[in-house]
Protein backbone atom coordinates (compact mmCIF):
# COMPACT_ATOMS: atom_id res chain seq x y z
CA UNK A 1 -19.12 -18.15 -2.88
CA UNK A 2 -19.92 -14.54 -1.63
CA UNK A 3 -16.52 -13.82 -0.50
CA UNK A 4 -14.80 -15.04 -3.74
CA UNK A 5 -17.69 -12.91 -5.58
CA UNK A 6 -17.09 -9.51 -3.65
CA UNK A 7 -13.31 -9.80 -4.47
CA UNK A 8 -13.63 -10.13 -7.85
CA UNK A 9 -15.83 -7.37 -8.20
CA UNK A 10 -13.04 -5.01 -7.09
CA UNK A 11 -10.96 -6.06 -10.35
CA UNK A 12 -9.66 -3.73 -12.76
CA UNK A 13 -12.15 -1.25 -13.28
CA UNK A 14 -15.26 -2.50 -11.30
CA UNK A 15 -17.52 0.36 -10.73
CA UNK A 16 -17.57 -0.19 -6.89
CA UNK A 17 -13.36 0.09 -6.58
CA UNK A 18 -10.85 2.73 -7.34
CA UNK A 19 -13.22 6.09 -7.90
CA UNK A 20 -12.76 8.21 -4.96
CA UNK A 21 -15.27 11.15 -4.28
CA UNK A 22 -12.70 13.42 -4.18
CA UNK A 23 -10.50 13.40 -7.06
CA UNK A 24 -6.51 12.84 -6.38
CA UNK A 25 -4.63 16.28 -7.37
CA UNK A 26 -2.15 13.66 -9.99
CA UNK A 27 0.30 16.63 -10.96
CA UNK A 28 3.66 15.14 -12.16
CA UNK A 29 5.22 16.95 -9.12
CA UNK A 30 9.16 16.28 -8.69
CA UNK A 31 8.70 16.08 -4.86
CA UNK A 32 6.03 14.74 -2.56
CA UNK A 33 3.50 16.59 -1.50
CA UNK A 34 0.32 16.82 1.21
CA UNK A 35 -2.86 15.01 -0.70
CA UNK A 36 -6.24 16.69 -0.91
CA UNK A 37 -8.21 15.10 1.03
CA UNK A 38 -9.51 12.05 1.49
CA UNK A 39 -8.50 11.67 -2.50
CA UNK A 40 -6.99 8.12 -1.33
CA UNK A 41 -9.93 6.68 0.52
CA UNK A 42 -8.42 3.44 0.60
CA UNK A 43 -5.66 4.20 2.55
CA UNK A 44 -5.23 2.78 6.02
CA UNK A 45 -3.27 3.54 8.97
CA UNK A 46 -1.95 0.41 10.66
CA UNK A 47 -1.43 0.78 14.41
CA UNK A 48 -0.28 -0.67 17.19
CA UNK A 49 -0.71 -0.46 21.07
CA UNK A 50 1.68 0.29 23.61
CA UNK A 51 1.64 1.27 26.96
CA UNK A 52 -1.75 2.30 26.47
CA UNK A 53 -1.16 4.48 23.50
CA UNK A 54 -1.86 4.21 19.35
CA UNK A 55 1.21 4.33 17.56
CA UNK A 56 0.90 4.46 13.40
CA UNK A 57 3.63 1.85 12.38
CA UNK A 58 2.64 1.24 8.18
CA UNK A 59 0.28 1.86 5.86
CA UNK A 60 -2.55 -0.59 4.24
CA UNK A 61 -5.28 -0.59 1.28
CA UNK A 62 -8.57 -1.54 2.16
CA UNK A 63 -9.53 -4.24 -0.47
CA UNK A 64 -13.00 -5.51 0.74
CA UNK A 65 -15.31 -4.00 3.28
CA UNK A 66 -13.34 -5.71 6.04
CA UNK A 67 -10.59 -7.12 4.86
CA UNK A 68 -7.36 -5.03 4.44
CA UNK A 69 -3.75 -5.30 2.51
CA UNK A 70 -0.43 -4.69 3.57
CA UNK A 71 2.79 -6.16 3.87
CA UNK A 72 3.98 -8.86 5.88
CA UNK A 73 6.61 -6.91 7.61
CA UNK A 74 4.27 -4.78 9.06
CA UNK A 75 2.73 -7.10 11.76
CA UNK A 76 3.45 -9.36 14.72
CA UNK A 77 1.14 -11.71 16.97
CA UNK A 78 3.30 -9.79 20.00
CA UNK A 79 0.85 -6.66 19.40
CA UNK A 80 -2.43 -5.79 19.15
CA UNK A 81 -3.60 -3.54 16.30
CA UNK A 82 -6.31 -1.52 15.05
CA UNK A 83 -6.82 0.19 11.51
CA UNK A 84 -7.71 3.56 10.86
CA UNK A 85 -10.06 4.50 8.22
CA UNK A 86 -11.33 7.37 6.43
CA UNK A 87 -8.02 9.17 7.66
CA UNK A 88 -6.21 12.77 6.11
CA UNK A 89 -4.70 14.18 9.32
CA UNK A 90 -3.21 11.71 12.33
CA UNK A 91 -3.37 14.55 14.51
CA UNK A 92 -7.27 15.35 14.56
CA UNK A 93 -10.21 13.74 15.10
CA UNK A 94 -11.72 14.25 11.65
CA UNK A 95 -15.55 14.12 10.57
CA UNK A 96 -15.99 10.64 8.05
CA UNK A 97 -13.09 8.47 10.22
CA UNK A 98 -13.52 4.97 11.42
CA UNK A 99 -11.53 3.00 14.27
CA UNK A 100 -11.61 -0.66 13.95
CA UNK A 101 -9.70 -3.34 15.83
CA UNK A 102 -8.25 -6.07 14.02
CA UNK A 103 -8.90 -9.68 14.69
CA UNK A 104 -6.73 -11.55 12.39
CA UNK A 105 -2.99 -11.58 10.77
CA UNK A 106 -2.23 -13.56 7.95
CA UNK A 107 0.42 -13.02 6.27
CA UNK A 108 1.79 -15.27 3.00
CA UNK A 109 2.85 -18.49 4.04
CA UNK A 110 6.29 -18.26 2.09
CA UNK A 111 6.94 -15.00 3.62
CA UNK A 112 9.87 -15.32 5.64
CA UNK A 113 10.70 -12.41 7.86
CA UNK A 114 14.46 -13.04 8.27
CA UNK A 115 14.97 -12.62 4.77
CA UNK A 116 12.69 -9.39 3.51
CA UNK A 117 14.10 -9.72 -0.27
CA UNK A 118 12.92 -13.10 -0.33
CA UNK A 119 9.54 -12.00 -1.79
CA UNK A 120 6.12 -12.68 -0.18
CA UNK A 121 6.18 -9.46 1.70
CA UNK A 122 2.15 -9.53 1.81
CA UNK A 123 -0.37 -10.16 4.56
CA UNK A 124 -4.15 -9.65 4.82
CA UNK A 125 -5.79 -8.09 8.12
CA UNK A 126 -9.13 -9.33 8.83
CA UNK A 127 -10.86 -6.59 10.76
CA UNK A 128 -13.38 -6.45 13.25
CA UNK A 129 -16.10 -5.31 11.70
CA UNK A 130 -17.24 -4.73 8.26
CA UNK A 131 -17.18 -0.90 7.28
CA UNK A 132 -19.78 1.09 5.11
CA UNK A 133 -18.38 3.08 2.16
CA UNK A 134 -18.69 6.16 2.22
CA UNK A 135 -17.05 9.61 0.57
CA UNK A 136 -14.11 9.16 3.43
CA UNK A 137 -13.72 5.62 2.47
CA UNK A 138 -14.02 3.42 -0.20
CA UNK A 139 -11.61 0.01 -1.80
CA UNK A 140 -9.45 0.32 -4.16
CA UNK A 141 -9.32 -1.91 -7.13
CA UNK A 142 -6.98 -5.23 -7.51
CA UNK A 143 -4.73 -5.34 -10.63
CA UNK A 144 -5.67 -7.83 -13.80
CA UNK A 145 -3.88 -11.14 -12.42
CA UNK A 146 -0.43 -11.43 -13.58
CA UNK A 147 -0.27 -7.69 -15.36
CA UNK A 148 2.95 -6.36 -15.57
CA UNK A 149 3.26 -2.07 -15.51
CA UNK A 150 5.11 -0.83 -18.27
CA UNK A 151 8.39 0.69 -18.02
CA UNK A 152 8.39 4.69 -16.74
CA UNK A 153 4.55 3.65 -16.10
CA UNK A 154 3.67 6.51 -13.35
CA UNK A 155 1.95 5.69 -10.18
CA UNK A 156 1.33 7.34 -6.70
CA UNK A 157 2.97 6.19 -3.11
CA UNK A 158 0.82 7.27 -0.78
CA UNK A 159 1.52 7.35 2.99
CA UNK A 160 2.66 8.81 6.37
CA UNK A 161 6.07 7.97 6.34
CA UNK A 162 8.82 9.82 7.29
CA UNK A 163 9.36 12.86 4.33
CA UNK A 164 13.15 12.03 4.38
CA UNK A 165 15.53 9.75 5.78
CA UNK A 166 15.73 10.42 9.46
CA UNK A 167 13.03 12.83 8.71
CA UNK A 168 10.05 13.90 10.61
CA UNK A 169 6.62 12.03 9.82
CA UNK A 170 3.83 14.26 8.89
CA UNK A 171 0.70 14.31 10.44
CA UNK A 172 -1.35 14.83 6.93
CA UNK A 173 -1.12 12.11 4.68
CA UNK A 174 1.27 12.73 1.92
CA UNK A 175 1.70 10.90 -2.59
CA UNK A 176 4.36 10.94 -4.30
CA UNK A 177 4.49 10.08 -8.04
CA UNK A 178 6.85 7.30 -9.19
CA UNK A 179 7.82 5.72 -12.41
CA UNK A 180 8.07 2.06 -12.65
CA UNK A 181 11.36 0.83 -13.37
CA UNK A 182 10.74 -2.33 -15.37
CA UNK A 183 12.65 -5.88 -13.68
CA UNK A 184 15.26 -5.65 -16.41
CA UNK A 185 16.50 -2.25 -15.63
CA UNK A 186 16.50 -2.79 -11.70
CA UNK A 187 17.74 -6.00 -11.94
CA UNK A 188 20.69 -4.57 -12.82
CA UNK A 189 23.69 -4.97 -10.88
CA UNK A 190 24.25 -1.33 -10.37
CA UNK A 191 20.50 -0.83 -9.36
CA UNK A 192 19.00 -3.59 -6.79
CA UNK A 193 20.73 -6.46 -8.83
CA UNK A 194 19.64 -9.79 -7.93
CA UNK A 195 17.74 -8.53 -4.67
CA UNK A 196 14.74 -7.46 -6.94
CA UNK A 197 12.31 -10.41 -7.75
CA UNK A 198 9.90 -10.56 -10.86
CA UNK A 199 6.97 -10.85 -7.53
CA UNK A 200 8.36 -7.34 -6.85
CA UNK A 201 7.80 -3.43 -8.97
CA UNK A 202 10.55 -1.23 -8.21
CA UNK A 203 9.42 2.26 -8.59
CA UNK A 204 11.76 5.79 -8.59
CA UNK A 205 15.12 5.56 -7.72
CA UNK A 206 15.85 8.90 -8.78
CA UNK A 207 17.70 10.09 -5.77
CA UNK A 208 14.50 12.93 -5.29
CA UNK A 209 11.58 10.91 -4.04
CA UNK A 210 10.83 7.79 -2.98
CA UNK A 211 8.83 5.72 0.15
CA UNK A 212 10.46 5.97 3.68
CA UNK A 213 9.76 4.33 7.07
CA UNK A 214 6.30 4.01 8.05
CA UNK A 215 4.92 3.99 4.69
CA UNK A 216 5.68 0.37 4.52
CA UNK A 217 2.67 -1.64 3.70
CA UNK A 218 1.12 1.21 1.77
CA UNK A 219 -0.36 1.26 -1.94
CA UNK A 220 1.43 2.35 -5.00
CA UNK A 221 -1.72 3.71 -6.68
CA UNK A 222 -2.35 2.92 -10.84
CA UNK A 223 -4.68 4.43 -12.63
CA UNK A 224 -6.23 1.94 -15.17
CA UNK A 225 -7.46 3.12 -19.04
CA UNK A 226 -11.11 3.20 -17.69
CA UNK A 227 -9.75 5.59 -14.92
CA UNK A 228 -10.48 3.74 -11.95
CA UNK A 229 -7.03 3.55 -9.54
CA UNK A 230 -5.61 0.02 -8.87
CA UNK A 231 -3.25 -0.95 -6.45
CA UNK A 232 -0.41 -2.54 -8.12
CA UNK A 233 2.00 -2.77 -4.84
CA UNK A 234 2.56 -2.86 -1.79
CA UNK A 235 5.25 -1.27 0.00
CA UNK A 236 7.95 -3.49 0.97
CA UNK A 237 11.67 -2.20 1.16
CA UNK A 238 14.12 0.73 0.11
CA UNK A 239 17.80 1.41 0.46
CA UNK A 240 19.54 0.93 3.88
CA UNK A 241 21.85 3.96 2.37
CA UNK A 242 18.94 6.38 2.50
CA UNK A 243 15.14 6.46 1.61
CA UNK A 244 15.96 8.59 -1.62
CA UNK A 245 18.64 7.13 -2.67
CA UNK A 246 19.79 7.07 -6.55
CA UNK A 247 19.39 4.08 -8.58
CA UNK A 248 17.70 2.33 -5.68
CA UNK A 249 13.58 2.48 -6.35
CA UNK A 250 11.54 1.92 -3.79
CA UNK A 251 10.22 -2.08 -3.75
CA UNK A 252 7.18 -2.98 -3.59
CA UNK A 253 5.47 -6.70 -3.58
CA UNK A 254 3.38 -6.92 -7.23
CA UNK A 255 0.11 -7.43 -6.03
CA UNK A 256 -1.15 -9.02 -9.65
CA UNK A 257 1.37 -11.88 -8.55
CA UNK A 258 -0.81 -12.56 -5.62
CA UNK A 259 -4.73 -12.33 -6.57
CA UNK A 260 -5.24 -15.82 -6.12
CA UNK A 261 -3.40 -16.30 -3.11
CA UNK A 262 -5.91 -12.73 -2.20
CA UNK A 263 -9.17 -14.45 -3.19
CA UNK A 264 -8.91 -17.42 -1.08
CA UNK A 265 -7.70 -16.40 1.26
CA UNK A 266 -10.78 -14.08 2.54
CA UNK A 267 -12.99 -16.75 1.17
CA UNK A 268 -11.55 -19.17 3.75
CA UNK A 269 -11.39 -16.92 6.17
């Protein structure tokens, strides 16, 4: 009962979810740009070990106090992982940060990962220990189950991905602002045609900004009438052609399809 109760109390608009301490600067900017601050405090790094060294590989969204999102892509039972919390610069040790290992995958049980456009690109990372909130870090809010984004509906992709294709990847934490491109329009066969699922948002696809590779698993970041910020996806795929490519949007899994599949799954777990 407790599990199912904390998740539901980071719904659309609950007073513990989705108001960070330090606000988000949300200009409509036409490229990304370095966040202030700890203005996402929901956003994870995902990494992995090897040869005795962290390595950042995706983003997440912490959902619970231990219990974070990303997408399904992101993780393999051949590595061992820890999440980084709390987190503005990669590069620093930073006053407010939290390490903690990660002690369980579970990713969708239709996700296949031979076939990313299949849909189900979601997974859940159980971590090792629960964190306290704090200004550095705090969970986002889940979307209404089932609520759709209205076309040219703008959101923020938030991340440490590369800044362009073959690009660098920044150590600072980086948003970009996206408008939703509603199923009808991406569906398209010009666009991402039949690829695109009604389980998926595509977002951008205006050949200026969009995610790139290692923000996979990342948020795209709502804000709701009440003002509280919701994550509505999580990042999933872009264009082989490019990561700002035109009339290809950024993909993201809907996370409204999925709040039930969310729920019980931490309760059971």
């Amino acid at each position: 009962m407790f599990p199912l109760l904390a998740i539901a109390l980071l719904v659309a608009g609950a007073s513990s979810c989705g108001v960070p301490t330090y606000q988000p600067s949300v200009s409509r900017v036409v490229n990304g740009e370095e966040v202030a601050p700890h203005s996402w405090p929901w956003q994870v790094s995902l990494q992995y070990l090897y040869n005795g060294y962290w390595y950042h590989t995706c983003g997440g969204t912490l959902v619970a106090p231990n219990w974070v999102l990303t997408a399904g892509h992101c993780i393999s039972s051949s590595y061992t992982y820890r999440v980084q919390l709390g987190k503005h610069n990669l590069g620093q040790s930073e006053s407010g940060q939290k390490t903690i290992n990660v002690i369980k995958l579970i990713n969708h049980s239709r996700w296949n990962p031979n076939n990313l456009a299949g849909g189900n690109d979601i997974s859940l990372i159980k971590l090792q220990e629960s964190v306290e909130y704090s200004d550095t870090i705090q969970p986002a809010c889940l979307p209404p189950a089932g609520y759709i984004l209205p076309n040219s509906f703008g959101c923020y992709v938030t991340g440490w991905g590369n800044l362009q294709t073959n690009g660098p990847s920044p150590d600072k934490l980086q948003q970009g602002l996206l408008l939703v491109v509603d199923h009808e329009t991406c569906s398209q066969s010009d666009w991402w045609g039949r690829v695109v699922k009604t389980s998926m948002i595509c977002a951008g696809g205006d050949g200026i900004i969009s995610s790139c590779y290692g923000d996979s698993g990342g948020p795209l970041n709502c804000r709701n009438p009440d003002g509280a910020w919701e994550v509505h996806g999580v990042v999933s795929f872009g264009s082989s052609l490019g990561c700002n490519y035109y009339k290809k949007p950024s993909v993201f899994t809907r996370v409204s399809n999925y709040n039930s599949w969310i729920s019980t799954t931490i309760a059971s777990n």
